[in-house]
N, C-alpha and C. Protein backbone atom coordinates (compact mmCIF):
# COMPACT_ATOMS: atom_id res chain seq x y z
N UNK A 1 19.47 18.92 -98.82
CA UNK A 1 20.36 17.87 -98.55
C UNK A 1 20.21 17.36 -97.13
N UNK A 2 19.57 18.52 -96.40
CA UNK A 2 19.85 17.74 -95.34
C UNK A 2 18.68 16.85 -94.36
N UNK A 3 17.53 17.16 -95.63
CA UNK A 3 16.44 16.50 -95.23
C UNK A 3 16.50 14.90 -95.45
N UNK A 4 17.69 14.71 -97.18
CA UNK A 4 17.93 13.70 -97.48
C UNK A 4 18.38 12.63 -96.05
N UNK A 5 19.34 13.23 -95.52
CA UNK A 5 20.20 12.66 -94.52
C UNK A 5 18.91 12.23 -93.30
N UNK A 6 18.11 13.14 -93.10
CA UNK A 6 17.35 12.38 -91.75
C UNK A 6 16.49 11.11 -92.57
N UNK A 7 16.11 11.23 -94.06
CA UNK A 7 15.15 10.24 -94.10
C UNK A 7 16.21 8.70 -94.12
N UNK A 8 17.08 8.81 -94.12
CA UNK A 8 17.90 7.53 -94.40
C UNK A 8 18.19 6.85 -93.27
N UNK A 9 18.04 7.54 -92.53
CA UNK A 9 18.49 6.68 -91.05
C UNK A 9 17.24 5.98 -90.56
N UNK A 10 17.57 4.92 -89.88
CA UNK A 10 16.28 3.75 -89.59
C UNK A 10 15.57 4.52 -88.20
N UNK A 11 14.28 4.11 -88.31
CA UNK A 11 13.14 4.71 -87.06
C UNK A 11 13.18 3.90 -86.55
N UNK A 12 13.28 4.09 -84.90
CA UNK A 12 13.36 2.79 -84.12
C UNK A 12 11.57 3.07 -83.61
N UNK A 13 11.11 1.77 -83.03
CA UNK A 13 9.82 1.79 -82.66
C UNK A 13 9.58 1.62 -81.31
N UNK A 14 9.18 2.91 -80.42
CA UNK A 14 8.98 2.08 -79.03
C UNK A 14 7.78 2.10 -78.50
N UNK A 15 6.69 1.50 -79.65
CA UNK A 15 5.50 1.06 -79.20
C UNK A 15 5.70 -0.69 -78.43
N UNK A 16 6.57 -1.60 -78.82
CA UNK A 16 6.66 -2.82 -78.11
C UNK A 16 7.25 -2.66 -76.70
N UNK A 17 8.24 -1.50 -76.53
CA UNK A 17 8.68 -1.43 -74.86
C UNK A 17 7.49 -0.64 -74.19
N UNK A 18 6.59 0.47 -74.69
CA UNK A 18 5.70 0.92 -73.76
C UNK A 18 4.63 -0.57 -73.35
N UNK A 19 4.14 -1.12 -74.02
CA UNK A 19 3.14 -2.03 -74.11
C UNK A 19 3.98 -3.40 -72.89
N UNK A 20 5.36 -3.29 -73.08
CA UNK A 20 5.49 -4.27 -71.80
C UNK A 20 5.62 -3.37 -70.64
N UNK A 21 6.42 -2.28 -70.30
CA UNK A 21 6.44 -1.36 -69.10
C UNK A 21 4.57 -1.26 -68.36
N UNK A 22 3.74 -0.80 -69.33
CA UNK A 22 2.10 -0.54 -68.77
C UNK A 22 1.81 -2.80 -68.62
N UNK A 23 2.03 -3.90 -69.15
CA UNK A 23 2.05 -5.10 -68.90
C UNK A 23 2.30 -5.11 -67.25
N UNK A 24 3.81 -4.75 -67.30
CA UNK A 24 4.55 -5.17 -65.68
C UNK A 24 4.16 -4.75 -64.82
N UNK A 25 3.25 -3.10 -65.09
CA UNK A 25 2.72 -2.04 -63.99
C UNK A 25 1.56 -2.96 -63.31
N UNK A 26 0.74 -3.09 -64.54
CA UNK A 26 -0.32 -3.85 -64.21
C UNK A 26 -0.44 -4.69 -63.61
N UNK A 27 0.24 -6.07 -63.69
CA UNK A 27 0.82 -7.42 -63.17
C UNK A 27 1.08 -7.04 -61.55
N UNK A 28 1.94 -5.99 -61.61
CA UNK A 28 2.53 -5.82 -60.06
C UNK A 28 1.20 -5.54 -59.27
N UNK A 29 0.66 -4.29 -59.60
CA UNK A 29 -0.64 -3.64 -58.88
C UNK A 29 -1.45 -4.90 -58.44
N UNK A 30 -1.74 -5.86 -59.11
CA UNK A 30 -2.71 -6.88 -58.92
C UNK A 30 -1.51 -8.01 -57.68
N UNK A 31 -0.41 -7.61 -58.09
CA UNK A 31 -0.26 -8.49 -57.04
C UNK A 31 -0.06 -8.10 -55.85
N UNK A 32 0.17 -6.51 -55.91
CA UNK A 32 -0.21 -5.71 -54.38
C UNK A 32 -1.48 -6.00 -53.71
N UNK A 33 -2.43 -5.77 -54.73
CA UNK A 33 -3.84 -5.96 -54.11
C UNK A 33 -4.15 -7.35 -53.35
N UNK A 34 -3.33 -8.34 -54.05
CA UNK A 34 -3.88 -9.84 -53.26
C UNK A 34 -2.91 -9.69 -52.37
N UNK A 35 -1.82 -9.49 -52.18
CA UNK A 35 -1.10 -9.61 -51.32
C UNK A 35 -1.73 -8.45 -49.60
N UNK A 36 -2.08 -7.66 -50.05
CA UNK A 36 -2.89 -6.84 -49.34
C UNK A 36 -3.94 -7.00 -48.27
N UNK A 37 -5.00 -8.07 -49.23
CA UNK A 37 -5.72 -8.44 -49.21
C UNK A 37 -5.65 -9.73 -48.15
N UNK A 38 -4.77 -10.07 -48.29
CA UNK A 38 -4.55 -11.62 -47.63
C UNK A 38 -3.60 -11.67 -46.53
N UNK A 39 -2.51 -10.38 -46.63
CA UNK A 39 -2.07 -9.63 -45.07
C UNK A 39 -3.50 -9.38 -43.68
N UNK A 40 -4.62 -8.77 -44.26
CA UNK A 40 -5.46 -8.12 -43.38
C UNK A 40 -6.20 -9.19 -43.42
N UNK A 41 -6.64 -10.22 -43.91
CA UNK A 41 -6.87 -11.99 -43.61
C UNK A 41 -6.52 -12.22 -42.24
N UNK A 42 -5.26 -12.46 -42.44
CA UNK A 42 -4.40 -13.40 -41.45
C UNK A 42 -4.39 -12.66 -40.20
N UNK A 43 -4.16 -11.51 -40.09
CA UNK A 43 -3.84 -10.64 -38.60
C UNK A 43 -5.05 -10.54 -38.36
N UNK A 44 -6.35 -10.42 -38.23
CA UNK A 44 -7.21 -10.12 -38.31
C UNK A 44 -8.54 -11.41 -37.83
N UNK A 45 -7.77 -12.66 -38.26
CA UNK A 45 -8.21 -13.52 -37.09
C UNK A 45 -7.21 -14.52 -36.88
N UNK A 46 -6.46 -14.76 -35.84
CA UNK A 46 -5.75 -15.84 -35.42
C UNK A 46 -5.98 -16.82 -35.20
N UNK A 47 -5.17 -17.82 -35.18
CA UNK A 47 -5.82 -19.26 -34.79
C UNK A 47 -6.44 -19.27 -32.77
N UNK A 48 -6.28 -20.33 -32.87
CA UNK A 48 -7.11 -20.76 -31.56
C UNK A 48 -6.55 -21.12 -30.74
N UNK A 49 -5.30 -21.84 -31.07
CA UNK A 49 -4.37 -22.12 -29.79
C UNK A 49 -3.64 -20.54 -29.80
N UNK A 50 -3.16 -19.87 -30.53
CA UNK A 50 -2.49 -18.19 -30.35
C UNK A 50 -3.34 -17.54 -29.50
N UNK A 51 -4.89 -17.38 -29.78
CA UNK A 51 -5.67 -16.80 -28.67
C UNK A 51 -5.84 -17.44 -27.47
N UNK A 52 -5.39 -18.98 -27.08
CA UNK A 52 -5.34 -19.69 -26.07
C UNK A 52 -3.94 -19.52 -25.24
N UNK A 53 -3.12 -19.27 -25.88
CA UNK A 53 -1.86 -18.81 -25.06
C UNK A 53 -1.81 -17.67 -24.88
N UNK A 54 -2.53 -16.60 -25.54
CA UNK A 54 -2.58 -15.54 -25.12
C UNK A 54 -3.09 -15.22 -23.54
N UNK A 55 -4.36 -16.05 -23.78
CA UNK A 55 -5.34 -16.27 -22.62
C UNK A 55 -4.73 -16.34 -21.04
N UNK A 56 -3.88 -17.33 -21.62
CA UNK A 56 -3.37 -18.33 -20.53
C UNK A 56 -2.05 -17.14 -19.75
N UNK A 57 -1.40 -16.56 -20.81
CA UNK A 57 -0.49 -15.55 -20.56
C UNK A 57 -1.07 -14.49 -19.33
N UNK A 58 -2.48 -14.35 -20.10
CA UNK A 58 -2.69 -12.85 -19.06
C UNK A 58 -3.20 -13.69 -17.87
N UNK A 59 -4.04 -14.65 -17.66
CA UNK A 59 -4.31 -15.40 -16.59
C UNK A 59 -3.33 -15.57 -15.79
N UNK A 60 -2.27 -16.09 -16.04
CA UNK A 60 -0.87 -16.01 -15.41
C UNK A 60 -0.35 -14.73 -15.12
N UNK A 61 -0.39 -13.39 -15.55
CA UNK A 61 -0.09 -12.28 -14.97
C UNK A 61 -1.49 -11.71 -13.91
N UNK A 62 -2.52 -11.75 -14.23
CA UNK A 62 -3.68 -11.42 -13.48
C UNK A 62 -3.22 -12.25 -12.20
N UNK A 63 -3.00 -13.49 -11.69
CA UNK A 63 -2.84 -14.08 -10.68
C UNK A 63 -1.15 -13.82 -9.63
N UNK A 64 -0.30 -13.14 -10.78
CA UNK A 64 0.55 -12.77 -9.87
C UNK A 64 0.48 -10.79 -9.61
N UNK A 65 -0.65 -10.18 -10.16
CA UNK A 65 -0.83 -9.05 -9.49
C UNK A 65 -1.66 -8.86 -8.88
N UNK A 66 -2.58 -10.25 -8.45
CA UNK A 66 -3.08 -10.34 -7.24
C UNK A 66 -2.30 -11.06 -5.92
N UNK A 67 -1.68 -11.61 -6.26
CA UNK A 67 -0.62 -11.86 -5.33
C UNK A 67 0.29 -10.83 -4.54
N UNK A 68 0.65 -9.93 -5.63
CA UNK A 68 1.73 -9.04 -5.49
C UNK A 68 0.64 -7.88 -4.48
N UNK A 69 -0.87 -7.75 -5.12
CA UNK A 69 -1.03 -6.94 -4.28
C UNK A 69 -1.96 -6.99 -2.91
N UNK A 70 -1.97 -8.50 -3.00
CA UNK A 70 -1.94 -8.85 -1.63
C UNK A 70 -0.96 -8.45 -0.26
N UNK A 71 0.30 -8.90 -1.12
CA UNK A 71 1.36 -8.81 -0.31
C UNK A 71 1.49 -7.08 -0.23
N UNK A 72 1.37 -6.27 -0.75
CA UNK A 72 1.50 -5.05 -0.67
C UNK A 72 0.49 -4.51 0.45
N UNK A 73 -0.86 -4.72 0.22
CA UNK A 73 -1.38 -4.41 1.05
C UNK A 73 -1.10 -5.05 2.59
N UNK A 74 -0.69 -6.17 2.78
CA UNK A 74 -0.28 -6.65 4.01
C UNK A 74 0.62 -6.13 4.58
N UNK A 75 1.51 -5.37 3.74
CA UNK A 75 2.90 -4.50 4.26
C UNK A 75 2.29 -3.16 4.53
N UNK A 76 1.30 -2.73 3.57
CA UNK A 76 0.61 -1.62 3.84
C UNK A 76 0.24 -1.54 5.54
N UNK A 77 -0.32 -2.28 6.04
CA UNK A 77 -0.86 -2.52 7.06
C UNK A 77 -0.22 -2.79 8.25
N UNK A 78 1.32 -3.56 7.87
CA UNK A 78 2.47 -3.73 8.83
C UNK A 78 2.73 -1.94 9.33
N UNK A 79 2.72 -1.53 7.95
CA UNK A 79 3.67 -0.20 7.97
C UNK A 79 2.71 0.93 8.60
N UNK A 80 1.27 0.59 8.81
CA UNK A 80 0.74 2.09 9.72
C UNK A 80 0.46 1.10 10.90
N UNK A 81 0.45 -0.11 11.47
CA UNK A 81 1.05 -0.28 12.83
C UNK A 81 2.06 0.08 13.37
N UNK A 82 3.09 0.48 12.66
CA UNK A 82 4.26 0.75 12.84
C UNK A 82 4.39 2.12 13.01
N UNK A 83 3.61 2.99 12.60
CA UNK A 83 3.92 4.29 12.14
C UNK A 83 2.61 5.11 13.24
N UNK A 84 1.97 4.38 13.73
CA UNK A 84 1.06 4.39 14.78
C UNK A 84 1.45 4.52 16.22
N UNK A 85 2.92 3.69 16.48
CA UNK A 85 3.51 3.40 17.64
C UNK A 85 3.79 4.92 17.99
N UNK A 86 3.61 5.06 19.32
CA UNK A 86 4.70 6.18 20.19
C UNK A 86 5.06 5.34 21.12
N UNK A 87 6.69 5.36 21.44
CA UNK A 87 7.35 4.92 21.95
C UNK A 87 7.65 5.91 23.08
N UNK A 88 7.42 5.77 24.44
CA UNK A 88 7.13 6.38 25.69
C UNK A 88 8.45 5.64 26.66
N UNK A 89 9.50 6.71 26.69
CA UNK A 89 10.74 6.84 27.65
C UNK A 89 10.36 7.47 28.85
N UNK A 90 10.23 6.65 29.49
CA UNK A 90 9.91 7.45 30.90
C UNK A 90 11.29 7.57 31.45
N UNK A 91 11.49 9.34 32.53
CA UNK A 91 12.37 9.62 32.81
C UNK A 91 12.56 8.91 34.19
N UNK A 92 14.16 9.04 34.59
CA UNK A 92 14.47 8.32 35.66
C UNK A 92 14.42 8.70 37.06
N UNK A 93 13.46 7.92 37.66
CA UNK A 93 13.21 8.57 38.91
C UNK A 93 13.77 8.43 39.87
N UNK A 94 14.30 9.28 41.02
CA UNK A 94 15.21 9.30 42.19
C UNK A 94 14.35 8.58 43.09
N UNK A 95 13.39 7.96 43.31
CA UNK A 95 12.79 7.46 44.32
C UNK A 95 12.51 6.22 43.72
N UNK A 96 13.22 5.74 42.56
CA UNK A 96 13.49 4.14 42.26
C UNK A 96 12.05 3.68 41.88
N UNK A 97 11.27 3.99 41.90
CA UNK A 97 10.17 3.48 41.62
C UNK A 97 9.49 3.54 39.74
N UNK A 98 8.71 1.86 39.56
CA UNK A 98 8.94 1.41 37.89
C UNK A 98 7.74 2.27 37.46
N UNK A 99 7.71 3.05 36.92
CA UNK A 99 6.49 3.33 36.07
C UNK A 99 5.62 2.10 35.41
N UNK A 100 4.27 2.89 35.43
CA UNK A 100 3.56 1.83 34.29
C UNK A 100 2.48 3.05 33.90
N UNK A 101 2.52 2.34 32.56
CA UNK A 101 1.92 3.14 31.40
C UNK A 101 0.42 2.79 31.88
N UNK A 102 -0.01 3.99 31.63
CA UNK A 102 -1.93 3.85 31.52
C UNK A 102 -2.42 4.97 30.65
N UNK A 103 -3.04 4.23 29.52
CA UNK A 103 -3.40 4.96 28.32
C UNK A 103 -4.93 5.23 28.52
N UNK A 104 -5.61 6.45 28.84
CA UNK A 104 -7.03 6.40 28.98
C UNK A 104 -7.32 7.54 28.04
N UNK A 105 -8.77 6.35 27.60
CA UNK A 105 -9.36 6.67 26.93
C UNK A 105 -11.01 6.87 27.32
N UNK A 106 -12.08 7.16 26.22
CA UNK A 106 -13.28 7.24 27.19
C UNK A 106 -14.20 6.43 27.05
N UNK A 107 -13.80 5.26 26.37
CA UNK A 107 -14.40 3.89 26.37
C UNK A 107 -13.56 2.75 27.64
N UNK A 108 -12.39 3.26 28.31
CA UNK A 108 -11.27 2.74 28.95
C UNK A 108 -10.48 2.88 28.74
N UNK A 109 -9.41 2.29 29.58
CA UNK A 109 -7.68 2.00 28.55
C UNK A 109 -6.82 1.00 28.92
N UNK A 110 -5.80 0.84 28.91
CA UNK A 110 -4.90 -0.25 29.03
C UNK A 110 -3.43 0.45 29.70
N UNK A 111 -3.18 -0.63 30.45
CA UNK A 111 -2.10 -0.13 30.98
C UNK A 111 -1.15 -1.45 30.63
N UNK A 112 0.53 -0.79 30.67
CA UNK A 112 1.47 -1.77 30.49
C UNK A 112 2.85 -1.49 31.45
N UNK A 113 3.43 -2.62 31.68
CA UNK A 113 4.56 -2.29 32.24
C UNK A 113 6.01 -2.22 31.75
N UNK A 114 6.66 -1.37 32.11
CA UNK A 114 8.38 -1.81 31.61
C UNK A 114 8.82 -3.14 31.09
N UNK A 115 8.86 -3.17 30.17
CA UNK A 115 9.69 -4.95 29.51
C UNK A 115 8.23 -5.30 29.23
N UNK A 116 6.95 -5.26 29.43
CA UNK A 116 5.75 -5.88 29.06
C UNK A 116 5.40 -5.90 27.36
N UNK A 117 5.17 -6.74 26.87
CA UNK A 117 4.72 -6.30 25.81
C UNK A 117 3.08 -6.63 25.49
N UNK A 118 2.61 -7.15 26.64
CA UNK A 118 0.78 -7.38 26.43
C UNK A 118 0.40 -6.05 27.09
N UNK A 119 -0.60 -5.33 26.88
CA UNK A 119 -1.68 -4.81 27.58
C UNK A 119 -2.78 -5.02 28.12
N UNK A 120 -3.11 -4.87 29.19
CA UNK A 120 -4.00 -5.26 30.09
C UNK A 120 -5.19 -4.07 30.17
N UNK A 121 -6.26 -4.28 29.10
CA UNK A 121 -7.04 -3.20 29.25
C UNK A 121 -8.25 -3.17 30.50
N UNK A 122 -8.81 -2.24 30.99
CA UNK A 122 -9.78 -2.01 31.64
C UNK A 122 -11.34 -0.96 31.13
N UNK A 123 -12.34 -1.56 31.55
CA UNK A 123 -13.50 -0.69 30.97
C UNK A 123 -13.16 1.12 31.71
N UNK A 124 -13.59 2.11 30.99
CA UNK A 124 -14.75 3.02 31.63
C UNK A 124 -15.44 2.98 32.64
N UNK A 125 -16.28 2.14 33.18
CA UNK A 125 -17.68 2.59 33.84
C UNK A 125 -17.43 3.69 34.72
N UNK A 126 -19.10 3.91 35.24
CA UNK A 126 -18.60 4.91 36.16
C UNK A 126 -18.52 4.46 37.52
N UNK A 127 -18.34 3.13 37.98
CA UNK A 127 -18.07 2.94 39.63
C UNK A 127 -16.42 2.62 39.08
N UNK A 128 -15.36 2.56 38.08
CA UNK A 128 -13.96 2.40 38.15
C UNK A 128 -13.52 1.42 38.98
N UNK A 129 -14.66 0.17 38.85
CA UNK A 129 -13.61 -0.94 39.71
C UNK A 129 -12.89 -1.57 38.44
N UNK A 130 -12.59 -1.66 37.65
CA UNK A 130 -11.31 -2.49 36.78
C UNK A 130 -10.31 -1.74 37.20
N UNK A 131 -10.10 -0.57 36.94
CA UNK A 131 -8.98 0.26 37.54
C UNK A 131 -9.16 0.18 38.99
N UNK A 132 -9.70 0.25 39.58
CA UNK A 132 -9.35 -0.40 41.33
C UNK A 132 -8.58 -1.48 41.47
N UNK A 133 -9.05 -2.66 40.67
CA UNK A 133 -8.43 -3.99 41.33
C UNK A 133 -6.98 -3.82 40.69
N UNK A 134 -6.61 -2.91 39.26
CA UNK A 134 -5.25 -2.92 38.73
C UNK A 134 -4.64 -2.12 39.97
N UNK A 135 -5.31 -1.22 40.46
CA UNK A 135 -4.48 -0.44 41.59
C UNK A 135 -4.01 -1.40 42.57
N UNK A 136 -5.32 -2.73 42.67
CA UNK A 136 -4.97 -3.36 44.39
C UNK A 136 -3.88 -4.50 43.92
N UNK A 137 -3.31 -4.78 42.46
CA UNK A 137 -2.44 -5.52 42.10
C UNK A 137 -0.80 -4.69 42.08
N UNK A 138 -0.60 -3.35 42.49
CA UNK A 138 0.70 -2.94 42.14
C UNK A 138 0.48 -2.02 43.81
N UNK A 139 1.80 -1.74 44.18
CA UNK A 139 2.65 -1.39 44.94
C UNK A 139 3.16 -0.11 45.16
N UNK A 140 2.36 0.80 45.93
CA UNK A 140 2.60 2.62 45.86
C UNK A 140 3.78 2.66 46.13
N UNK A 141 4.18 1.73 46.86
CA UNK A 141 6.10 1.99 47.28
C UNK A 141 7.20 1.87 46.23
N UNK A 142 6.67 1.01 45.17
CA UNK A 142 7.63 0.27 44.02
C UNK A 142 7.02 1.10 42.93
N UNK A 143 5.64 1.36 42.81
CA UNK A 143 5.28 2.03 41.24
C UNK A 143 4.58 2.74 41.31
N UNK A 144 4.66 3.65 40.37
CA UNK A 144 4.50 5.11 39.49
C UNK A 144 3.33 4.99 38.56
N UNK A 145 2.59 5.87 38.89
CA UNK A 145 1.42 5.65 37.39
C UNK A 145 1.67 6.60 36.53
N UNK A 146 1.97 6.65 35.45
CA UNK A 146 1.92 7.73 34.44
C UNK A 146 1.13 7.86 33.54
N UNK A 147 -0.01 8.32 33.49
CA UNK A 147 -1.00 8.70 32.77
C UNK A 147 -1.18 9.29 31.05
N UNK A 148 -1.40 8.54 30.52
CA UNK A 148 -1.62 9.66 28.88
C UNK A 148 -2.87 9.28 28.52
N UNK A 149 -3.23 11.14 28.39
CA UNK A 149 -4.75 10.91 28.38
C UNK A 149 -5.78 11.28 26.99
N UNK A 150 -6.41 11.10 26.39
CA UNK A 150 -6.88 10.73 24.78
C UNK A 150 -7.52 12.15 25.14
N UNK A 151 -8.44 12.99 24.08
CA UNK A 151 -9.31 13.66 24.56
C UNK A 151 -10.41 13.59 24.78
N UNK A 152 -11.17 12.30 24.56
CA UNK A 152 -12.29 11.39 24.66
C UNK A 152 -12.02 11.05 26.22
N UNK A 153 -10.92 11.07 26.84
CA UNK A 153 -11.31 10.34 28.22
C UNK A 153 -10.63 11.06 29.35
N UNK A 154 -11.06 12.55 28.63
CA UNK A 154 -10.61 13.53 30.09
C UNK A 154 -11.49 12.96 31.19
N UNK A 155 -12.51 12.55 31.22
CA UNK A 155 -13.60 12.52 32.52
C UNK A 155 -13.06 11.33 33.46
N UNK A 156 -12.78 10.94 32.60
CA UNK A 156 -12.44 9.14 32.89
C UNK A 156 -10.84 9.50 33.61
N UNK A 157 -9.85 9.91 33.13
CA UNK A 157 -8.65 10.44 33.54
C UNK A 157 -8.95 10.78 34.93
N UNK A 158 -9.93 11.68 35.13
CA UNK A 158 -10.02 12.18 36.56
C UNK A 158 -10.33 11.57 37.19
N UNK A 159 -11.04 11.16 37.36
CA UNK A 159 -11.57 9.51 38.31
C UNK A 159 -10.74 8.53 38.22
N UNK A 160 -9.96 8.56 37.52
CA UNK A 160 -8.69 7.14 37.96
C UNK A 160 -7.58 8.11 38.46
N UNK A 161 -7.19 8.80 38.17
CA UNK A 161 -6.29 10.04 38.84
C UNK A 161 -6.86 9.96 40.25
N UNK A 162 -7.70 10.58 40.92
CA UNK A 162 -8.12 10.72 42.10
C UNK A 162 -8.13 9.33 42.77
N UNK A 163 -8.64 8.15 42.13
CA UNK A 163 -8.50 6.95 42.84
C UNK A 163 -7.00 6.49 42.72
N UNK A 164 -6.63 6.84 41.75
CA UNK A 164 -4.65 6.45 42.39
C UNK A 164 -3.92 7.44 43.27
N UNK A 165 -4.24 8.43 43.28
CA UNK A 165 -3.84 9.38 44.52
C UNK A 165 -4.40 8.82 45.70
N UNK A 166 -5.03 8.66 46.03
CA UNK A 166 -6.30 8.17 47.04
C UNK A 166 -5.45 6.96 47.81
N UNK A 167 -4.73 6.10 46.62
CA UNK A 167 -4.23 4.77 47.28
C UNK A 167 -2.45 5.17 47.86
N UNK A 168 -1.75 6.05 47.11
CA UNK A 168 -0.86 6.61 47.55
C UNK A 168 0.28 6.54 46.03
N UNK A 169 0.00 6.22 45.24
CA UNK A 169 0.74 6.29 44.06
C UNK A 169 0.85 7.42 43.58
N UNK A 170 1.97 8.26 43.62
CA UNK A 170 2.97 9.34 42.53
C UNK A 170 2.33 9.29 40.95
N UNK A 171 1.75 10.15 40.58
CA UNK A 171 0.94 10.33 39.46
C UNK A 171 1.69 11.60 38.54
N UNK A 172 1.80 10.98 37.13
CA UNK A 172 2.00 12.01 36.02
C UNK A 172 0.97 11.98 34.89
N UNK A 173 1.30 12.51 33.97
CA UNK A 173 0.06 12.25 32.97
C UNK A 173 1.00 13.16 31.64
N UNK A 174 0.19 13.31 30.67
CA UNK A 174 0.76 13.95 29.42
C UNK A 174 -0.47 13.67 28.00
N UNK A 175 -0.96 14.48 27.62
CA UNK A 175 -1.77 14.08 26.44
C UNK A 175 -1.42 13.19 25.98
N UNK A 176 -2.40 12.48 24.77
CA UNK A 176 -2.33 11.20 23.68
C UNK A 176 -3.05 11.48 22.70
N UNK A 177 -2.62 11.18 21.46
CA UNK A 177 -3.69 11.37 20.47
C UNK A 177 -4.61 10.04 19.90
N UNK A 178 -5.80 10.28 19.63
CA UNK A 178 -6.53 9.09 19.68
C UNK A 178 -6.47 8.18 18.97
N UNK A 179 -5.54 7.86 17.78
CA UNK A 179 -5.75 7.06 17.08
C UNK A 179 -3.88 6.48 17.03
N UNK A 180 -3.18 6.90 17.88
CA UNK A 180 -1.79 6.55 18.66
C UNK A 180 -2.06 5.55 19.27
N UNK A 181 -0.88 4.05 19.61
CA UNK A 181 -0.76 3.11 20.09
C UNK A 181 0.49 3.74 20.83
N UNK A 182 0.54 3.60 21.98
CA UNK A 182 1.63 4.05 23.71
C UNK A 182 2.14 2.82 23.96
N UNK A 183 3.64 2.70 23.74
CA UNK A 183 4.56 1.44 23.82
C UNK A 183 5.22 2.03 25.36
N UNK A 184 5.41 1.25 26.22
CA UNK A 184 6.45 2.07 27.44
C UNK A 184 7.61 1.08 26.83
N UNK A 185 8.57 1.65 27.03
CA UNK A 185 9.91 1.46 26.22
C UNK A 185 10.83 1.70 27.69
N UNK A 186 12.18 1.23 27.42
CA UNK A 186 13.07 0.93 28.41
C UNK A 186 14.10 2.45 27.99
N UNK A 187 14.61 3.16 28.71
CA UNK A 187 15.61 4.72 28.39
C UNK A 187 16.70 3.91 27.81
């Protein structure tokens, strides 16, 4: 009886829904593939004005990081003049008399005065007339020589040392290092 009962009931058929489900699979896949296909097209070469503004873009940044590092390096360069300076306080002397700076070195050196801000360099040689005539321009009664001496121009030091003693000028001195710029500065 109860075989009777299953044959009576209707068979449904789902050969027409598999046959559209494997249809739609198919359909889609193909339209992945062109779609795929025609993504890696387009990115892959751009037009001509896009690569022209691109162009133009970096041209315009290339010219302001040469700018920028222009200006950097120019500050670069402010900043080890700056960092170069020794600033030279001379102490205060009871016999009133102005110091002036003389920086020797063993190619020459330069000397400056209180409130001066030029230097007045003189050669080396070995007869020391540039440093003579700076001697026959200042005043043993009014000024002080204070000496800072490089280690390139110990030789040279002594021979202007002895010729400013010689004339009657009060002499100090104090090492320098050679690649130091000597400001005489006000206390």
């Amino acid at each position: 009886m109860a075989s009777r009962l299953r044959n009576k009931t209707a068979r449904v058929s789902f050969f027409a829904f598999q046959d559209m489900i494997t249809t739609v699979t198919g359909v889609l896949m193909i339209v992945m593939l062109l779609l795929a296909l025609d993504i890696g097209r387009r990115t892959s070469s751009p037009n001509a004005s896009a690569q022209a503004a691109v162009k133009e873009q970096l041209r315009q940044a290339e010219e302001r990081l040469a700018l920028n590092l222009e200006t950097l390096r120019r500050r670069q360069g402010e900043l080890n003049a700056r960092s170069n300076r020794v600033f030279v306080i001379p102490d205060t002397d009871r016999s009133g008399k102005q110091p002036v700076l003389v920086v020797v070195s063993g190619a020459g050196g330069a000397c400056s005065r209180l409130g001066q801000t030029n230097l007045t360099e003189f050669s080396g040689g070995a007869r020391r007339t540039d440093f003579a005539k700076l001697l026959n321009r200042w005043n043993a009664s009014q000024d002080r020589v204070v000496f800072y001496v490089r280690p390139s121009g110990v030789d040279h030091y002594k021979k202007c040392r002895e010729l400013a003693k010689e004339r009657g000028f009060t002499v100090g001195s104090d090492t320098a290092e050679e690649d130091k710029q000597y400001v005489l500065a006000a206390p």
